[in-house]
N, C-alpha and C. Protein backbone atom coordinates (compact mmCIF):
# COMPACT_ATOMS: atom_id res chain seq x y z
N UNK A 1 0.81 -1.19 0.00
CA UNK A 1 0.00 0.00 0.00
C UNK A 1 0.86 1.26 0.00
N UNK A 2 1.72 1.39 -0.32
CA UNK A 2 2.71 2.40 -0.29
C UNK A 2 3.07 2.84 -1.08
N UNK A 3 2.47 4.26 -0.81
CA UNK A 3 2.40 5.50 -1.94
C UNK A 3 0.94 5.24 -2.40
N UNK A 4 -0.14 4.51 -1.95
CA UNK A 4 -1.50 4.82 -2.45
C UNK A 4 -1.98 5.75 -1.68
N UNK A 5 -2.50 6.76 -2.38
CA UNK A 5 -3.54 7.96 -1.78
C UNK A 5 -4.31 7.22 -1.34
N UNK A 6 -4.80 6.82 -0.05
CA UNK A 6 -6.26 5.97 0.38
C UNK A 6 -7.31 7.35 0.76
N UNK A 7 -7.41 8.62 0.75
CA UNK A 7 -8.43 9.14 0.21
C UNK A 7 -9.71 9.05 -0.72
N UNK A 8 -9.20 8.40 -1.94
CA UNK A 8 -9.79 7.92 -2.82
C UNK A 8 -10.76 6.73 -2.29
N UNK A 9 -10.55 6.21 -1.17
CA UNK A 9 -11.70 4.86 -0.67
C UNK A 9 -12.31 5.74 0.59
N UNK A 10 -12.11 6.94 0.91
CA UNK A 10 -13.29 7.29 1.83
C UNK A 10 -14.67 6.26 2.12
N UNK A 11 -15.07 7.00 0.95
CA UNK A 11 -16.44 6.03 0.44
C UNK A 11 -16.77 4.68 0.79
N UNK A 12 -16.05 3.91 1.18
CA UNK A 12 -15.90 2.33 0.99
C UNK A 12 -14.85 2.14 2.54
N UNK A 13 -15.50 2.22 3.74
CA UNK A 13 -15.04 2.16 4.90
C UNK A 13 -14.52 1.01 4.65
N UNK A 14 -15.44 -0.02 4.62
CA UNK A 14 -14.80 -1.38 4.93
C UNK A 14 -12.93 -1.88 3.82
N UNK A 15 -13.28 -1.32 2.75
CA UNK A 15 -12.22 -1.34 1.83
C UNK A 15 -11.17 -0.78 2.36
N UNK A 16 -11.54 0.45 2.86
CA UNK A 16 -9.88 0.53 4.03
C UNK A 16 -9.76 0.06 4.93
N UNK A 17 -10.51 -0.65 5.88
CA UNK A 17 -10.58 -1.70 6.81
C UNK A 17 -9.38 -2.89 6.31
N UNK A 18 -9.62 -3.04 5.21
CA UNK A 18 -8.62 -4.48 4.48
C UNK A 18 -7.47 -4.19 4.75
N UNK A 19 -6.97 -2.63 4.46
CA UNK A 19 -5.63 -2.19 3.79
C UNK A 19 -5.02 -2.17 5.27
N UNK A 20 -6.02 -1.72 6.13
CA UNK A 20 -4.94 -1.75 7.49
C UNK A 20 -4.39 -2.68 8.16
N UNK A 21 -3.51 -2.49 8.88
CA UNK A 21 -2.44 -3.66 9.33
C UNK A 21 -2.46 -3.21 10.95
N UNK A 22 -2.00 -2.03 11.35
CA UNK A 22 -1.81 -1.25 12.88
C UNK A 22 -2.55 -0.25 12.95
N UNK A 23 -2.89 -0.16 13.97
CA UNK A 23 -4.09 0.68 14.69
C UNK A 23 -3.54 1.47 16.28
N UNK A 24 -3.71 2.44 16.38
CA UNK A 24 -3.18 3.29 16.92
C UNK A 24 -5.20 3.86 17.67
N UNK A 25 -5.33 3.46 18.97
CA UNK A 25 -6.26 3.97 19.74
C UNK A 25 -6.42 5.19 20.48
N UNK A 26 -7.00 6.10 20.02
CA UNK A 26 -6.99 7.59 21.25
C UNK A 26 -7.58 7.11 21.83
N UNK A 27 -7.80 7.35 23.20
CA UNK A 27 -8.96 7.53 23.80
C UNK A 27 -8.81 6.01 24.29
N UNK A 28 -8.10 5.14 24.31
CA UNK A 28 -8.25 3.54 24.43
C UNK A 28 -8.55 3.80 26.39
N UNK A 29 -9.44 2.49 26.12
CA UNK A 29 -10.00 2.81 27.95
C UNK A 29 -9.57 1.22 28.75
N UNK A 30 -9.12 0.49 30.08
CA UNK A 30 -9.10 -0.48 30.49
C UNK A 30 -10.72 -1.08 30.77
N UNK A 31 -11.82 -0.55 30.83
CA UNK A 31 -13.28 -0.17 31.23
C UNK A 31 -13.53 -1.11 30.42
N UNK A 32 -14.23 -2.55 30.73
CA UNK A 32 -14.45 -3.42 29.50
C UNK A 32 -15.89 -2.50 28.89
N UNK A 33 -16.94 -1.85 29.62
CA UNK A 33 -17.82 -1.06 29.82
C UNK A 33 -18.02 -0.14 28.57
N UNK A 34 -16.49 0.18 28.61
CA UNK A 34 -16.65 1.26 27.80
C UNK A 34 -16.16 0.98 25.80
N UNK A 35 -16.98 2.15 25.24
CA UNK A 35 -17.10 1.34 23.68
C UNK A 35 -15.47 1.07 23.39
N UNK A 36 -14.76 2.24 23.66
CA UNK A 36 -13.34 2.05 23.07
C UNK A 36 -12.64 0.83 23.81
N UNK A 37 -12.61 0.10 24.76
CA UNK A 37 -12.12 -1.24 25.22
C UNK A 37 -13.21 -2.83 24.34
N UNK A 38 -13.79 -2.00 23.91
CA UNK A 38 -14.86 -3.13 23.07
C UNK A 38 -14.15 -3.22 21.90
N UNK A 39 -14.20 -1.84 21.33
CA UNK A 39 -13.37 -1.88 19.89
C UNK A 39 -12.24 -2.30 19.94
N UNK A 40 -11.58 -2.12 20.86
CA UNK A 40 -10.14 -2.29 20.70
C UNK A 40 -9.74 -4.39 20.76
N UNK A 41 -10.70 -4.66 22.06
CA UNK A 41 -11.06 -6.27 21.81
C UNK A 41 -11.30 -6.30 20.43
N UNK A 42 -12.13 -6.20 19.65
CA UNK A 42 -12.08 -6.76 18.62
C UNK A 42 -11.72 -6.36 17.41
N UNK A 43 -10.62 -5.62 17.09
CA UNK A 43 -9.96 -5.35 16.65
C UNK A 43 -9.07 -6.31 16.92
N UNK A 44 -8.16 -6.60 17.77
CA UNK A 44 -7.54 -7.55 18.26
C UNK A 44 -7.45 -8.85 17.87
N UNK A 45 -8.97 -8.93 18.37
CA UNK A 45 -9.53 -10.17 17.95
C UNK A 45 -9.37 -10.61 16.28
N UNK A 46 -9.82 -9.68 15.48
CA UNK A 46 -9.65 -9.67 13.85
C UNK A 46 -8.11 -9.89 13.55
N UNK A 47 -7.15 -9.86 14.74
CA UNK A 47 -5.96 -9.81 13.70
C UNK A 47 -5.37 -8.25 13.68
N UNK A 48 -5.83 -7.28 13.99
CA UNK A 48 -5.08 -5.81 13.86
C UNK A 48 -3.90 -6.16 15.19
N UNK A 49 -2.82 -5.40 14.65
CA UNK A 49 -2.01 -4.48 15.59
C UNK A 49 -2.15 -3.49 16.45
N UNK A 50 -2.57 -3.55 17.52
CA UNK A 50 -3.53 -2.18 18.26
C UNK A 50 -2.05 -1.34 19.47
N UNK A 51 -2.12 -0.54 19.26
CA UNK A 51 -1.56 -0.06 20.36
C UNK A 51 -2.28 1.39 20.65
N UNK A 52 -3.07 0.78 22.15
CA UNK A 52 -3.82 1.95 22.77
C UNK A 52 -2.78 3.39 23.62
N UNK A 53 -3.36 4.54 23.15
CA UNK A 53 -3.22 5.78 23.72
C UNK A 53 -4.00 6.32 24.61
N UNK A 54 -3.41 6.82 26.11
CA UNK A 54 -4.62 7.03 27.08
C UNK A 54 -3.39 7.43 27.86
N UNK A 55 -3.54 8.79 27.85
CA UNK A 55 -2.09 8.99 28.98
C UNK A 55 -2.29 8.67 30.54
N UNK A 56 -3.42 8.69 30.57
CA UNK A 56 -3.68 8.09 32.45
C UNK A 56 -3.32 6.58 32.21
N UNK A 57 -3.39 5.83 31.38
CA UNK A 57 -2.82 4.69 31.70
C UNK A 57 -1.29 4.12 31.07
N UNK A 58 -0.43 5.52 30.46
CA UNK A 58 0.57 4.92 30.15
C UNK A 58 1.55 3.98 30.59
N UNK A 59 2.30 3.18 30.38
CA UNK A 59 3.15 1.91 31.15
C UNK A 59 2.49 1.22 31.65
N UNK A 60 0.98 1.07 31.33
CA UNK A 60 0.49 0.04 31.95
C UNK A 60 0.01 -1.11 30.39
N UNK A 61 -0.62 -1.84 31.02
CA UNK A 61 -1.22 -2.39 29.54
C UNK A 61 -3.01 -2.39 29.54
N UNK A 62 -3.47 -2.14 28.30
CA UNK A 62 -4.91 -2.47 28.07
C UNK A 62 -4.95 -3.62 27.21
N UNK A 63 -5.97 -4.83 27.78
CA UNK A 63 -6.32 -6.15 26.73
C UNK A 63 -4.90 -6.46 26.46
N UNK A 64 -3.59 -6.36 27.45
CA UNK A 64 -2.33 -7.26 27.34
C UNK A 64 -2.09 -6.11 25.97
N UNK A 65 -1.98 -5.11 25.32
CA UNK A 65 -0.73 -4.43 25.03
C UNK A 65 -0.40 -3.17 26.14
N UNK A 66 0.87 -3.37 25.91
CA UNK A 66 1.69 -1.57 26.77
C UNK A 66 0.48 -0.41 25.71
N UNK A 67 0.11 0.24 26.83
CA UNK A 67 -0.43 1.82 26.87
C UNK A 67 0.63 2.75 26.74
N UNK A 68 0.48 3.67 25.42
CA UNK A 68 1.40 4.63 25.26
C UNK A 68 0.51 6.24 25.96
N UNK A 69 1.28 7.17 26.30
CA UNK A 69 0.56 8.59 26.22
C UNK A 69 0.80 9.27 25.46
N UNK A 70 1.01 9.36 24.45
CA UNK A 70 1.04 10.18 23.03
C UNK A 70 1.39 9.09 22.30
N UNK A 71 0.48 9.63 21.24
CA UNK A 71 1.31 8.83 19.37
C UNK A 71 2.58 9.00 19.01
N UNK A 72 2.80 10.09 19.66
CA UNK A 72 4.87 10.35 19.22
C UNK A 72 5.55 9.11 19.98
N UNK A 73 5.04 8.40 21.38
CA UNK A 73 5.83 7.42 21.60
C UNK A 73 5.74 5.88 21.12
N UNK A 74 5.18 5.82 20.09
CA UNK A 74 4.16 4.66 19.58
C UNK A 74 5.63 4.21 18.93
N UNK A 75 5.81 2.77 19.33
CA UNK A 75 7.27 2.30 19.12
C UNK A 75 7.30 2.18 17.32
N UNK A 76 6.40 2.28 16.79
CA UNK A 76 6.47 2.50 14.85
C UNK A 76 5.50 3.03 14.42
N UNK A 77 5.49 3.28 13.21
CA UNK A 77 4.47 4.16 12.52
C UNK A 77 2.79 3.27 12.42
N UNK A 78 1.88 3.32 12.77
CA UNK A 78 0.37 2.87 12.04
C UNK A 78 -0.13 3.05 10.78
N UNK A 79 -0.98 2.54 10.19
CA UNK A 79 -1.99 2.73 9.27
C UNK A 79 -2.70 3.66 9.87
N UNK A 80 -3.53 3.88 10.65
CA UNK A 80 -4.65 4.19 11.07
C UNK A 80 -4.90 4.94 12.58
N UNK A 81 -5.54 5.54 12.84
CA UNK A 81 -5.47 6.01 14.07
C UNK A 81 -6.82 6.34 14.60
N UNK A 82 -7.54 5.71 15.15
CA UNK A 82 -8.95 5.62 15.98
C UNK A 82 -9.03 6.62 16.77
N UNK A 83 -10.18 7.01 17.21
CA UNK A 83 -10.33 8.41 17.52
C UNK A 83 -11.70 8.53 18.15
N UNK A 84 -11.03 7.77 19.69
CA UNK A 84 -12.18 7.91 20.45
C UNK A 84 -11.54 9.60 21.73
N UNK A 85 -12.55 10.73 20.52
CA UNK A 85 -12.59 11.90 21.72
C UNK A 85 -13.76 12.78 21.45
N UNK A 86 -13.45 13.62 22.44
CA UNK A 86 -14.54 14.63 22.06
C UNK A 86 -14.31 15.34 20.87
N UNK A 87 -15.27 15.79 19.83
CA UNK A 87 -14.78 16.20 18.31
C UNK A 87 -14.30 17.49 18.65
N UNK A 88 -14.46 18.76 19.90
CA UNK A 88 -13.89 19.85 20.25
C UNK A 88 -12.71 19.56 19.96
N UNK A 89 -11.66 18.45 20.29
CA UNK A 89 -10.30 17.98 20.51
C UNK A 89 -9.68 17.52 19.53
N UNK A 90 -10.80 17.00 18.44
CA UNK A 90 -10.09 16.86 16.90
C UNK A 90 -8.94 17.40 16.20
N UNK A 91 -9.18 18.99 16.25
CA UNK A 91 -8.28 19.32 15.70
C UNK A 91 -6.95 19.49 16.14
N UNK A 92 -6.96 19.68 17.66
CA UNK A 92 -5.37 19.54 18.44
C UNK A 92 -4.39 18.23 18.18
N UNK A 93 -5.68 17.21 18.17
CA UNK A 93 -5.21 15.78 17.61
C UNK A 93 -4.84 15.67 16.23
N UNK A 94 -4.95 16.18 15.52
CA UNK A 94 -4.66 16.45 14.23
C UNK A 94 -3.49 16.97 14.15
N UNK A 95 -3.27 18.31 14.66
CA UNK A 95 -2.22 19.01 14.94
C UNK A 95 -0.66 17.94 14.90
N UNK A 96 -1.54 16.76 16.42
CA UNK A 96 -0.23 15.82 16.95
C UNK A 96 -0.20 15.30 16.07
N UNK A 97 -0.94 15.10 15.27
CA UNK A 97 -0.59 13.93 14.28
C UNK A 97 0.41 14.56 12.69
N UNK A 98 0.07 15.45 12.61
CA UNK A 98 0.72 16.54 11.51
C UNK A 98 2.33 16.68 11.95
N UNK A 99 2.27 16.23 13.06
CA UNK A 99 4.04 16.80 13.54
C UNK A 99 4.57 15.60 14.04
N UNK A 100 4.09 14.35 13.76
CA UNK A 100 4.75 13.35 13.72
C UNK A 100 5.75 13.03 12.63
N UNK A 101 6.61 12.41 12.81
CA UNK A 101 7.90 11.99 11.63
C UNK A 101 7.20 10.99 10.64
N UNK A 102 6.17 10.58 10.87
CA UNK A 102 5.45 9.22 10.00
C UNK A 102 3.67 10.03 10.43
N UNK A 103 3.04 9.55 8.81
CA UNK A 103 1.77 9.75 9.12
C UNK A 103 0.96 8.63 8.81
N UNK A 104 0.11 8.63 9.50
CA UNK A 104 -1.38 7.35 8.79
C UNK A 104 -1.34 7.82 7.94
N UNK A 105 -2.05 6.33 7.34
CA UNK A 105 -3.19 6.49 5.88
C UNK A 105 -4.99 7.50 6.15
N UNK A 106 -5.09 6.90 7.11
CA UNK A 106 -6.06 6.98 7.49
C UNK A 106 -6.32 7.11 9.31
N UNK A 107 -7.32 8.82 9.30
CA UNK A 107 -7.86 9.22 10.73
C UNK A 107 -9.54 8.48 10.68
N UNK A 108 -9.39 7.38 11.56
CA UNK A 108 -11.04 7.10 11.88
C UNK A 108 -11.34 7.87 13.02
N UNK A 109 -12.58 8.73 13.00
CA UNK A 109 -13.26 9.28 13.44
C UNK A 109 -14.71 8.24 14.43
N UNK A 110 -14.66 8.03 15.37
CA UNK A 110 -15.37 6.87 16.11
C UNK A 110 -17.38 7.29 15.85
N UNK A 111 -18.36 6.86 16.11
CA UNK A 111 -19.85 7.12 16.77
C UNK A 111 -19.74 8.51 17.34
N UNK A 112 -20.55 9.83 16.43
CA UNK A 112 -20.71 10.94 17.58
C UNK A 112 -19.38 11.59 17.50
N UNK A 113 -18.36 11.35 16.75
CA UNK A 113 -16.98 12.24 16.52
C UNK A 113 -16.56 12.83 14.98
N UNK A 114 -17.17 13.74 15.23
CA UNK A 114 -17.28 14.44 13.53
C UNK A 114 -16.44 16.06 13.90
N UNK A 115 -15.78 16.00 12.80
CA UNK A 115 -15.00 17.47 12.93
C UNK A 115 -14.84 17.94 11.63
N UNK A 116 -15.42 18.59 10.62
CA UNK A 116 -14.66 19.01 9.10
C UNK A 116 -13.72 19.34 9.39
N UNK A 117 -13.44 20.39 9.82
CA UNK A 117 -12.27 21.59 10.25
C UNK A 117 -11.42 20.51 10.26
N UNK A 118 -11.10 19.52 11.40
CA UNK A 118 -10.07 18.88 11.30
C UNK A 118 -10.03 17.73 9.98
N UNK A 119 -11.13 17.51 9.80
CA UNK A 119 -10.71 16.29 8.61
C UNK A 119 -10.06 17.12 7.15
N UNK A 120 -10.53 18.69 7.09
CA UNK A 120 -9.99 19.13 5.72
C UNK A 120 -8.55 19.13 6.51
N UNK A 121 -8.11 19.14 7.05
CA UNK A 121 -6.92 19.59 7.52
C UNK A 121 -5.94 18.46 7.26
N UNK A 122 -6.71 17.28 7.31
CA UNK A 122 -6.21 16.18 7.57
C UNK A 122 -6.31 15.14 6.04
N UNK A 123 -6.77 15.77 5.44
CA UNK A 123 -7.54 15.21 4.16
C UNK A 123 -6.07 16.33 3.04
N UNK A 124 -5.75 17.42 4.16
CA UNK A 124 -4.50 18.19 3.20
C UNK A 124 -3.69 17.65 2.87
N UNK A 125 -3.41 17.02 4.20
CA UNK A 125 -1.86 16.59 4.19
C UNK A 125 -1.90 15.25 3.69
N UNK A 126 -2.98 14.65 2.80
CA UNK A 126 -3.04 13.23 2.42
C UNK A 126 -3.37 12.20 3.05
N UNK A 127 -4.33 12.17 4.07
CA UNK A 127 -4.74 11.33 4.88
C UNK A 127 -5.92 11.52 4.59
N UNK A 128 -6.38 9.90 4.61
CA UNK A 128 -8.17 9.96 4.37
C UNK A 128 -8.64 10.01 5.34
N UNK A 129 -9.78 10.29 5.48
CA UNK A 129 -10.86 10.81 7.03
C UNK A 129 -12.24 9.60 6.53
N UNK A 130 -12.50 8.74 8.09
CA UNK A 130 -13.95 8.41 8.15
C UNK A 130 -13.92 9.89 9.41
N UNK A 131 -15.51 9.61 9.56
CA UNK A 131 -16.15 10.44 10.33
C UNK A 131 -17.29 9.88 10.80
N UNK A 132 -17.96 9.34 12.32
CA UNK A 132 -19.24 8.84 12.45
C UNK A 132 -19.61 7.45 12.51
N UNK A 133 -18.43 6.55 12.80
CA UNK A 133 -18.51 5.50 12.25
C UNK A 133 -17.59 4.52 12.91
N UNK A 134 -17.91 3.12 13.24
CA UNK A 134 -17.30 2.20 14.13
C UNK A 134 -16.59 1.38 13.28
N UNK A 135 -15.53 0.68 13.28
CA UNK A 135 -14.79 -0.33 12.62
C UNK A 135 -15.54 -1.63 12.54
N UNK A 136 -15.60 -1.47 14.74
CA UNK A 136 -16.83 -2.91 14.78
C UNK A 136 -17.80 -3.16 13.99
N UNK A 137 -18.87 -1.79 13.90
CA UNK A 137 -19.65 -2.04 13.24
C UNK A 137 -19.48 -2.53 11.83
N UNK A 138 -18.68 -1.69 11.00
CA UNK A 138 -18.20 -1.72 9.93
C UNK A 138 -17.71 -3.29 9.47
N UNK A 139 -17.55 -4.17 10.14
CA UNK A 139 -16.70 -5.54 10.05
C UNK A 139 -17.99 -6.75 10.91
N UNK A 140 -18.65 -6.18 11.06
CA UNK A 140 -19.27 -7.37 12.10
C UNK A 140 -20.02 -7.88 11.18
N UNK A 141 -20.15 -9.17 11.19
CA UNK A 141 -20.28 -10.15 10.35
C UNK A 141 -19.51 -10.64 9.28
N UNK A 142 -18.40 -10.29 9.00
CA UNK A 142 -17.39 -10.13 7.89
C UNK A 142 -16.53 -11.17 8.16
């Protein structure tokens, strides 16, 4: 997949679902309770590379991987980067992600997390944007 614009599959969530390999969690929670420890199980479960972000739980582990507190310490680059926050926070997250040495293909935007502002921003620099939308869902039954 290298050097494909995956912009071009916006449209076709699940089709970038295929292309990804590592997954990079904001917002990742230990809370089996909560949606982002659901997603991140099954993600897991499918076979992804997950490494959750949650600075209150850095050095610890969620679902048995190490918890990072920023994406800058994420021991290699992702495909993808999940994006469980409040959409106010989008664009700061964007920001972090713009000033990383390596970028995703692709910012998923989780259920209830919609930002234009940040997705044109993010859609500049060559990264495709979902917006509104669960992986789980996106894959369940698949």
């Amino acid at each position: 997949m290298n050097g494909e614009d995956w912009r071009a599959l916006e449209g076709d969530p699940v089709g970038l679902l295929e292309r990804v390999k590592s997954i990079a969690i904001v917002g990742a929670s230990p809370k089996p309770a909560r949606p982002a420890h659901q997603v991140q199980a099954f993600l897991q479960e499918r076979g992804y590379e997950v490494f959750p972000v949650n600075p209150g739980q850095a050095g610890g582990e969620i679902l048995g991987r190490p918890a990072y507190a920023r994406l800058a310490e994420l021991p290699r680059p992702v495909d993808m980067i999940d994006v469980f926050r409040n959409p106010a926070q989008v664009p700061k997250l964007v920001e972090e992600i713009l000033a990383l040495p390596w970028k995703p293909k692709l910012i998923w935007m989780q259920l209830g997390v919609v930002n234009e502002e940040a997705a044109a921003t993010a859609r500049n620099a060559g990264i495709a944007v979902v917006m509104n939308r669960c992986p789980k869902i996106e894959l369940a039954g698949r």
